[in-house]
Protein backbone atom coordinates (compact mmCIF):
# COMPACT_ATOMS: atom_id res chain seq x y z
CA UNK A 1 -47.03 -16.20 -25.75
CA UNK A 2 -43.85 -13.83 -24.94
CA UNK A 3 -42.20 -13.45 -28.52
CA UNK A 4 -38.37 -11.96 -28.80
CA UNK A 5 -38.32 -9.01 -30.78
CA UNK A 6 -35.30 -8.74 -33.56
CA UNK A 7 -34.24 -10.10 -36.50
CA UNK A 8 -34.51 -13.75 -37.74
CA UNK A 9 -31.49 -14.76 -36.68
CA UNK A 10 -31.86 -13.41 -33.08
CA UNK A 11 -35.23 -15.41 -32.67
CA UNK A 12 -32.71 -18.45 -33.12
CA UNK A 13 -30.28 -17.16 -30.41
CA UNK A 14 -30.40 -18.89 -26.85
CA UNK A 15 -31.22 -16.74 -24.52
CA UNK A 16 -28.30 -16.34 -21.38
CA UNK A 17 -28.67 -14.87 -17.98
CA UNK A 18 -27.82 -11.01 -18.10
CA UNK A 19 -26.04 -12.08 -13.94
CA UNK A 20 -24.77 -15.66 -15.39
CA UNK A 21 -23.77 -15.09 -18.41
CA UNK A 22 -22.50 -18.57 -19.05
CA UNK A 23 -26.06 -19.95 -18.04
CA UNK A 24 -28.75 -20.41 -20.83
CA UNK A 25 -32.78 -19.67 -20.03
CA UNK A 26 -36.26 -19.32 -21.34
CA UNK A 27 -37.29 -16.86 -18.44
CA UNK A 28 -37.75 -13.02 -18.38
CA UNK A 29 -37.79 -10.84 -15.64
CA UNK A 30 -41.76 -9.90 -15.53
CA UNK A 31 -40.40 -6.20 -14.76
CA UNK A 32 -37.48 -5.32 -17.17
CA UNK A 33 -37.67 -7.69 -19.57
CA UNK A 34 -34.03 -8.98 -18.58
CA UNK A 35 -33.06 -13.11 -19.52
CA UNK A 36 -32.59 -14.77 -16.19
CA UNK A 37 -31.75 -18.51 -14.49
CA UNK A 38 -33.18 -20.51 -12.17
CA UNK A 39 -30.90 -18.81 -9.30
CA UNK A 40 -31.66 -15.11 -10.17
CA UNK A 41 -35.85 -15.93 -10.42
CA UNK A 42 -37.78 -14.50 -7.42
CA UNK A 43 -41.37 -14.65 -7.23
CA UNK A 44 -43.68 -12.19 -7.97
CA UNK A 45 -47.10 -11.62 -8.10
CA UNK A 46 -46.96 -12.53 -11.44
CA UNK A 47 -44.01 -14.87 -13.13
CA UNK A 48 -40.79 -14.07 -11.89
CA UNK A 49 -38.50 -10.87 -11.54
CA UNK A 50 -34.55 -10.37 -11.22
CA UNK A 51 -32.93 -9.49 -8.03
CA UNK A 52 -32.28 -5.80 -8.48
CA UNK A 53 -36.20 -5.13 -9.22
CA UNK A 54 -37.10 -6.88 -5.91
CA UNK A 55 -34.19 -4.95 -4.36
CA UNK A 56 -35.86 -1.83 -5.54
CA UNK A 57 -39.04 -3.00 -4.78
CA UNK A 58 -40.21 -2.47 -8.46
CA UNK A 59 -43.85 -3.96 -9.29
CA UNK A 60 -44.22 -6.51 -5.99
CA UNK A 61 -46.50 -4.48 -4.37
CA UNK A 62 -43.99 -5.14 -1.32
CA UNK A 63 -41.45 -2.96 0.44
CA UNK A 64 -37.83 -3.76 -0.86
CA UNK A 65 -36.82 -5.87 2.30
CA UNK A 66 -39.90 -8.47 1.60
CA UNK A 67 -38.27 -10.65 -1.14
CA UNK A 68 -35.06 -9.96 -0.50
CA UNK A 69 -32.78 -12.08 -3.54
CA UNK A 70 -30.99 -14.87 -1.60
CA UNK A 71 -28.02 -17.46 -2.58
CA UNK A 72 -28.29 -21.06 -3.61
CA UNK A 73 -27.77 -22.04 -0.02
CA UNK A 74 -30.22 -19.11 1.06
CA UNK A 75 -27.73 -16.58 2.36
CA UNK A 76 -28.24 -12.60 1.32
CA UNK A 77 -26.10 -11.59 -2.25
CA UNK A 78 -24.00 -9.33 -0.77
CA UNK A 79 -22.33 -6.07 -2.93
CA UNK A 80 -18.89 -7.69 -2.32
CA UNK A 81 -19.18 -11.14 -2.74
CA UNK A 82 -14.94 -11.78 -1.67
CA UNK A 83 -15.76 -9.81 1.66
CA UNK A 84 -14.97 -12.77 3.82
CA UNK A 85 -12.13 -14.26 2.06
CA UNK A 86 -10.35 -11.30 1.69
CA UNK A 87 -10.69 -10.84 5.59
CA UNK A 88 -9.27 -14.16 5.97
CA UNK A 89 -6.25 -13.55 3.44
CA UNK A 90 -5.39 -10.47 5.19
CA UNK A 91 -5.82 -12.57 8.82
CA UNK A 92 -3.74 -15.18 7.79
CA UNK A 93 -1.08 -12.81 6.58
CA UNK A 94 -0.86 -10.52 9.87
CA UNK A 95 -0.34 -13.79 11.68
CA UNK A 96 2.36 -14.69 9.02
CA UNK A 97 4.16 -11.24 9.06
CA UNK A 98 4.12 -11.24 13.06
CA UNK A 99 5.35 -14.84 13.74
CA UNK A 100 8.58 -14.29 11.05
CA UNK A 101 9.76 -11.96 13.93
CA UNK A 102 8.82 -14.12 17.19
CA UNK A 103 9.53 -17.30 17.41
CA UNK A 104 8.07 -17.73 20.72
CA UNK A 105 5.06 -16.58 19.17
CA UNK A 106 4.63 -19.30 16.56
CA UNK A 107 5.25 -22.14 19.36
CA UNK A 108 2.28 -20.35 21.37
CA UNK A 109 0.08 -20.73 17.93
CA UNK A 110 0.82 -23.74 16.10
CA UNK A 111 -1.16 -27.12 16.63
CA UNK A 112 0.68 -29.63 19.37
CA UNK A 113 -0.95 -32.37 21.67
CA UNK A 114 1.55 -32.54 24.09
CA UNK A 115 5.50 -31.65 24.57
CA UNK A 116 8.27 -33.82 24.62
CA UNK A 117 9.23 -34.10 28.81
CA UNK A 118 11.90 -31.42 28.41
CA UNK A 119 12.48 -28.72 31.50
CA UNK A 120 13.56 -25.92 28.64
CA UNK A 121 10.44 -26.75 26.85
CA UNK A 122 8.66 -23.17 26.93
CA UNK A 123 5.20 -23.91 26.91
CA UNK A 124 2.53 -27.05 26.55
CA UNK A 125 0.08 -27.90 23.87
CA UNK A 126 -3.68 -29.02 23.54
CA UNK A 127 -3.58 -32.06 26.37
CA UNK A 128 -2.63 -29.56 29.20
CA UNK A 129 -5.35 -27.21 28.26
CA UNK A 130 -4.16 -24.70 25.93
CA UNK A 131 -6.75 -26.07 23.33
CA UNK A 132 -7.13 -22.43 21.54
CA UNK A 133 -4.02 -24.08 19.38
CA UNK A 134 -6.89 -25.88 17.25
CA UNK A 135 -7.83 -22.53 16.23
CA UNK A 136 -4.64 -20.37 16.27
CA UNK A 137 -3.33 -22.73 13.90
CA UNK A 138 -5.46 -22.42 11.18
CA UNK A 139 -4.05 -19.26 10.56
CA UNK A 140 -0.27 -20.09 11.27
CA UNK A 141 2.58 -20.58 8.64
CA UNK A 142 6.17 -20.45 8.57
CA UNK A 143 7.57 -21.12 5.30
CA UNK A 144 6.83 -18.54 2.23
CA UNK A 145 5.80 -21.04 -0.34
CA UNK A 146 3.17 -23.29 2.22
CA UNK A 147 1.48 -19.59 2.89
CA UNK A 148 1.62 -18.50 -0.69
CA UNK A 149 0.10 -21.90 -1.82
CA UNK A 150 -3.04 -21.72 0.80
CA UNK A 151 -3.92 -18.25 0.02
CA UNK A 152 -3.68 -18.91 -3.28
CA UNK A 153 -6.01 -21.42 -2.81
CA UNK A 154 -8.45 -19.62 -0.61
CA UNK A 155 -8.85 -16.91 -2.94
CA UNK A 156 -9.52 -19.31 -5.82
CA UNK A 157 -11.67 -21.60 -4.13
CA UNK A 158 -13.20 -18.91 -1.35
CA UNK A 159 -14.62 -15.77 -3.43
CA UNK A 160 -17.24 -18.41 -5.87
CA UNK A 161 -18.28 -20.65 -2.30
CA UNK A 162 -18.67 -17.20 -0.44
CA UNK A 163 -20.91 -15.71 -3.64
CA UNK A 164 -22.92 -18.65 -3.74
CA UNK A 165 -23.14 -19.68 -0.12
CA UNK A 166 -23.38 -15.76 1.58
CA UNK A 167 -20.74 -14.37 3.77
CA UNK A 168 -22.66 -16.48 7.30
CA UNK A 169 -22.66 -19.81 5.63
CA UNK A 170 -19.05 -19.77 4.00
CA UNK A 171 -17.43 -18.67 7.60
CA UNK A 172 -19.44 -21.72 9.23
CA UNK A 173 -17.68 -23.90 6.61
CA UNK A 174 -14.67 -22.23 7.05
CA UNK A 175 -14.17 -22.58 10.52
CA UNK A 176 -15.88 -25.98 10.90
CA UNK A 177 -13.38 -27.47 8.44
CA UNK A 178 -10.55 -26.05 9.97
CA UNK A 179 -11.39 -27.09 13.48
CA UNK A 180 -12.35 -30.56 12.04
CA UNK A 181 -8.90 -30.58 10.37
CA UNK A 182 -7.22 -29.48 13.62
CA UNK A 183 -8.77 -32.08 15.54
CA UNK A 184 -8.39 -34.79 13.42
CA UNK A 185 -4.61 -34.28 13.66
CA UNK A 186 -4.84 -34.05 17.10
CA UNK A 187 -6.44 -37.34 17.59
CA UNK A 188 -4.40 -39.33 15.25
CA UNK A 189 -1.11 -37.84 14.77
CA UNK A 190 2.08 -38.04 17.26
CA UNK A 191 1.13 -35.87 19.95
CA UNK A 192 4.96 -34.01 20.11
CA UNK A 193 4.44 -33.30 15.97
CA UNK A 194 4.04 -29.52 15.55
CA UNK A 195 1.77 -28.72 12.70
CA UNK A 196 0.25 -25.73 11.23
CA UNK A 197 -1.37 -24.24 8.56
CA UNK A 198 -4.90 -23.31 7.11
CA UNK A 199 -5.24 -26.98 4.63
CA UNK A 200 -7.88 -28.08 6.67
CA UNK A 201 -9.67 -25.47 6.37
CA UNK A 202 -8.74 -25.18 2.52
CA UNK A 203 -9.80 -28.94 1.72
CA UNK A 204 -13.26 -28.00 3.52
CA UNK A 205 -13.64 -25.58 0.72
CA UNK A 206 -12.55 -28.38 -2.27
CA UNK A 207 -15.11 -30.59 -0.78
CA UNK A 208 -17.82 -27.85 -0.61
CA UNK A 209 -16.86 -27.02 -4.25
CA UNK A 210 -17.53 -29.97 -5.36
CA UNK A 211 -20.40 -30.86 -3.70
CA UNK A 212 -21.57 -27.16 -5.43
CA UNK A 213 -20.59 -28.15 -8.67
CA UNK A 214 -22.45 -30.96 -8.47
CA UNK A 215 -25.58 -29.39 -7.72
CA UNK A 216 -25.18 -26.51 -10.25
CA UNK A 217 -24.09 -29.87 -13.05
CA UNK A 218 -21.18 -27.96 -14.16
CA UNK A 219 -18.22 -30.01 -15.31
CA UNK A 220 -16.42 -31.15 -12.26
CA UNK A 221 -13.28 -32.51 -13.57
CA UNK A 222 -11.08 -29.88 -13.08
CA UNK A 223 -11.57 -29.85 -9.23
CA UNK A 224 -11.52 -33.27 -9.51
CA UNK A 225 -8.13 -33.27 -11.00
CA UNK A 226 -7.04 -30.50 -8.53
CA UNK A 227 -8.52 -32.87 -5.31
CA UNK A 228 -6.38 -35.76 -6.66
CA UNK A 229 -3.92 -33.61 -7.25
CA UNK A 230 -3.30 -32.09 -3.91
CA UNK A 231 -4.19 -35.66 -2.55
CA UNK A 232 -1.04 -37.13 -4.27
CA UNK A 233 1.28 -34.59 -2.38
CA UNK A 234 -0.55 -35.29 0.80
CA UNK A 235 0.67 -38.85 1.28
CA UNK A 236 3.74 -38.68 -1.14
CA UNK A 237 6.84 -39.56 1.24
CA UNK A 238 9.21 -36.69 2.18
CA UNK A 239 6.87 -33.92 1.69
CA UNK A 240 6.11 -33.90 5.64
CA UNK A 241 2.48 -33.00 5.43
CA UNK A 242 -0.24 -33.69 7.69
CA UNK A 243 -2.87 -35.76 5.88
CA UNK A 244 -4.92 -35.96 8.83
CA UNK A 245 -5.81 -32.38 8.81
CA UNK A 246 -6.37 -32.73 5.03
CA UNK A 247 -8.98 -35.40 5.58
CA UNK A 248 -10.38 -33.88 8.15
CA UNK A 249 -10.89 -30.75 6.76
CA UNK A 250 -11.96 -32.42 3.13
CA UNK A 251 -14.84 -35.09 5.15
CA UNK A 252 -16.20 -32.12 7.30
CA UNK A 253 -16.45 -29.82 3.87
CA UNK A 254 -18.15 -32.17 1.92
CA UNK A 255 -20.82 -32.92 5.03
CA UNK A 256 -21.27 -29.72 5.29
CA UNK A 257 -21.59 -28.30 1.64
CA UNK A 258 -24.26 -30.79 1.19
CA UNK A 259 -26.04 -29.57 3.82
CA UNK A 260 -26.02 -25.69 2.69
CA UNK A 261 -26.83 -26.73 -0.90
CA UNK A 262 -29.41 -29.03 -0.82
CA UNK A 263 -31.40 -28.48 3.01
CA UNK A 264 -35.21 -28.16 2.18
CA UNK A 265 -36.13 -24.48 1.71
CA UNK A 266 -38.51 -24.95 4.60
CA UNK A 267 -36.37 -25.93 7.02
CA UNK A 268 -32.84 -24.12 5.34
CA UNK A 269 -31.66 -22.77 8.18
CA UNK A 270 -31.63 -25.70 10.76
CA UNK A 271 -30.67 -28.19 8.80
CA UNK A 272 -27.27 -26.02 7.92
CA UNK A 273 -26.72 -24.69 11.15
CA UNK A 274 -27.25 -28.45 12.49
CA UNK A 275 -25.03 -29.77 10.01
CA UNK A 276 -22.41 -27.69 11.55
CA UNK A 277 -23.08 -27.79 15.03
CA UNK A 278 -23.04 -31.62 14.37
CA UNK A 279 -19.26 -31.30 13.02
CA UNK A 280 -17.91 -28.95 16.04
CA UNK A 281 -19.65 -31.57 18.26
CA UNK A 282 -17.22 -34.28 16.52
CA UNK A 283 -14.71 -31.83 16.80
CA UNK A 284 -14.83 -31.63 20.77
CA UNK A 285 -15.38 -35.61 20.70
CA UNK A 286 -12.66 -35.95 18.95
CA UNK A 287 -10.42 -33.57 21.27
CA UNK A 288 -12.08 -35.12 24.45
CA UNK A 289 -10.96 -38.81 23.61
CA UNK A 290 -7.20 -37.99 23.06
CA UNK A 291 -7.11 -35.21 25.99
CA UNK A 292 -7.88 -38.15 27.73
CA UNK A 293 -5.46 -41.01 26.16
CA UNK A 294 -2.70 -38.44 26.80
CA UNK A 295 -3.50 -37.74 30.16
């Protein structure tokens, strides 16, 4: 039996993860002696060892690439884990900066089915075929505070689902919510609305929080009280946002999250990657159907 070494009262002291500090555990690392949880353990040849010994390849017997420490959905732990989001930040804000100084530019990106029968109209939307607006306007905004509020939001919510999901994973749910979001607009909303933004995208990641949170049982009710939150604005009158990209966005995250965070380890990778093929096949069902009711 492994016995702590120290005084008394340390023999009394609950042990914590030296990488989750917040997270109690009974578990050493087999190599350095280091307290770890249930996410940090790989297997060795014997008990368990921490991710930087298998990175070094410390004791396995294997070469450092052969138990490689991997993410609660299975994706690599990268050395930045805010990689991704702070690509998307600085996306989103190039976009920002550059259609502030061309309008003709922001009606090329933001979302529209179809415009108005106007002869000075200067372009068309989604229903004649320029269907790259489901994607452009993800990363489209026009007033300071609806940008500032997003990224806001994407760094808050993005830099713990990117740690815990890997930098492949959290893009799929990115992008998958945001399309779904798009879409979702497209097909319910009145086809000569404009509307941008990323909040699909943004209410994917509250639903894959959630869904994470879950999993993890941590206390969920503050992103509860932040979903509700943000849900309240959504359909308040006179605040001229587009729930349908919200609920979009939210449905396809929470699909998705539970795919990434509890697929069977055996079968990880197609049952995440199927999950989200799945969506961005709703996504061009959903674009089909009202590219033809518009037509």
């Amino acid at each position: 039996m492994e016995q702590q070494a120290g005084s008394p009262q340390d023999a009394h002291t609950p042990l914590v993860c030296y990488r989750h500090p917040d997270r109690e555990t009974g578990i050493r690392c087999t190599r350095c002696e280091r307290p770890i949880c249930p996410d940090c353990m790989v297997s060795a040849s014997v008990g368990f060892q921490c991710p930087e010994c298998v990175r070094s390849g410390s004791g396995t017997g294997h070469a450092p690439d052969a138990s490689r420490p991997r993410t609660i959905a299975g994706g690599s732990i990268a050395a930045d884990p805010r990689l991704v989001t702070k690509i998307l930040v600085a996306v989103n804000l190039a976009v920002f900066i550059a259609v502030q100084s061309s309008q003709s530019l922001r009606n090329d990106l933001y979302l529209i089915g179809s415009w108005p029968p106007a002869p000075f109209q200067p372009t068309q939307g989604v229903a004649e075929g320029e269907w790259w607006r489901l994607v452009t306007s993800m990363f489209t905004h026009e007033a300071v505070w609806h940008f500032a509020f997003n990224m806001l939001s994407l760094w808050w919510l993005g830099g713990p689902l990117e740690a815990a999901l890997g930098r492949a994973r959290y893009l799929a749910l990115y992008f998958c919510s945001g399309l779904a979001g798009s879409a979702f607009t497209y097909l319910l909303a009145d086809p000569h609305t404009a509307s941008l933004g990323a909040s699909g995208a943004i209410f994917g990641l509250f639903g894959a929080t959630a869904v994470l949170l879950r999993r993890l049982q941590y206390d969920m009710r503050p992103i509860i009280a932040l979903l509700v939150i943000n849900l309240i604005f959504t359909f308040a009158p006179g605040f001229n946002i587009s729930w349908q990209a919200h609920i979009g966005g939210l449905v396809a995250g929470v699909i998705i999250g539970y795919a990434m965070v509890h697929a069977p380890r055996e079968r990880r990778a197609l049952v995440q990657y199927g999950t989200c093929a799945l969506v961005l096949a709703a996504v061009v069902v959903m674009t089909v159907l009202r590219t033809m009711q518009l037509a």
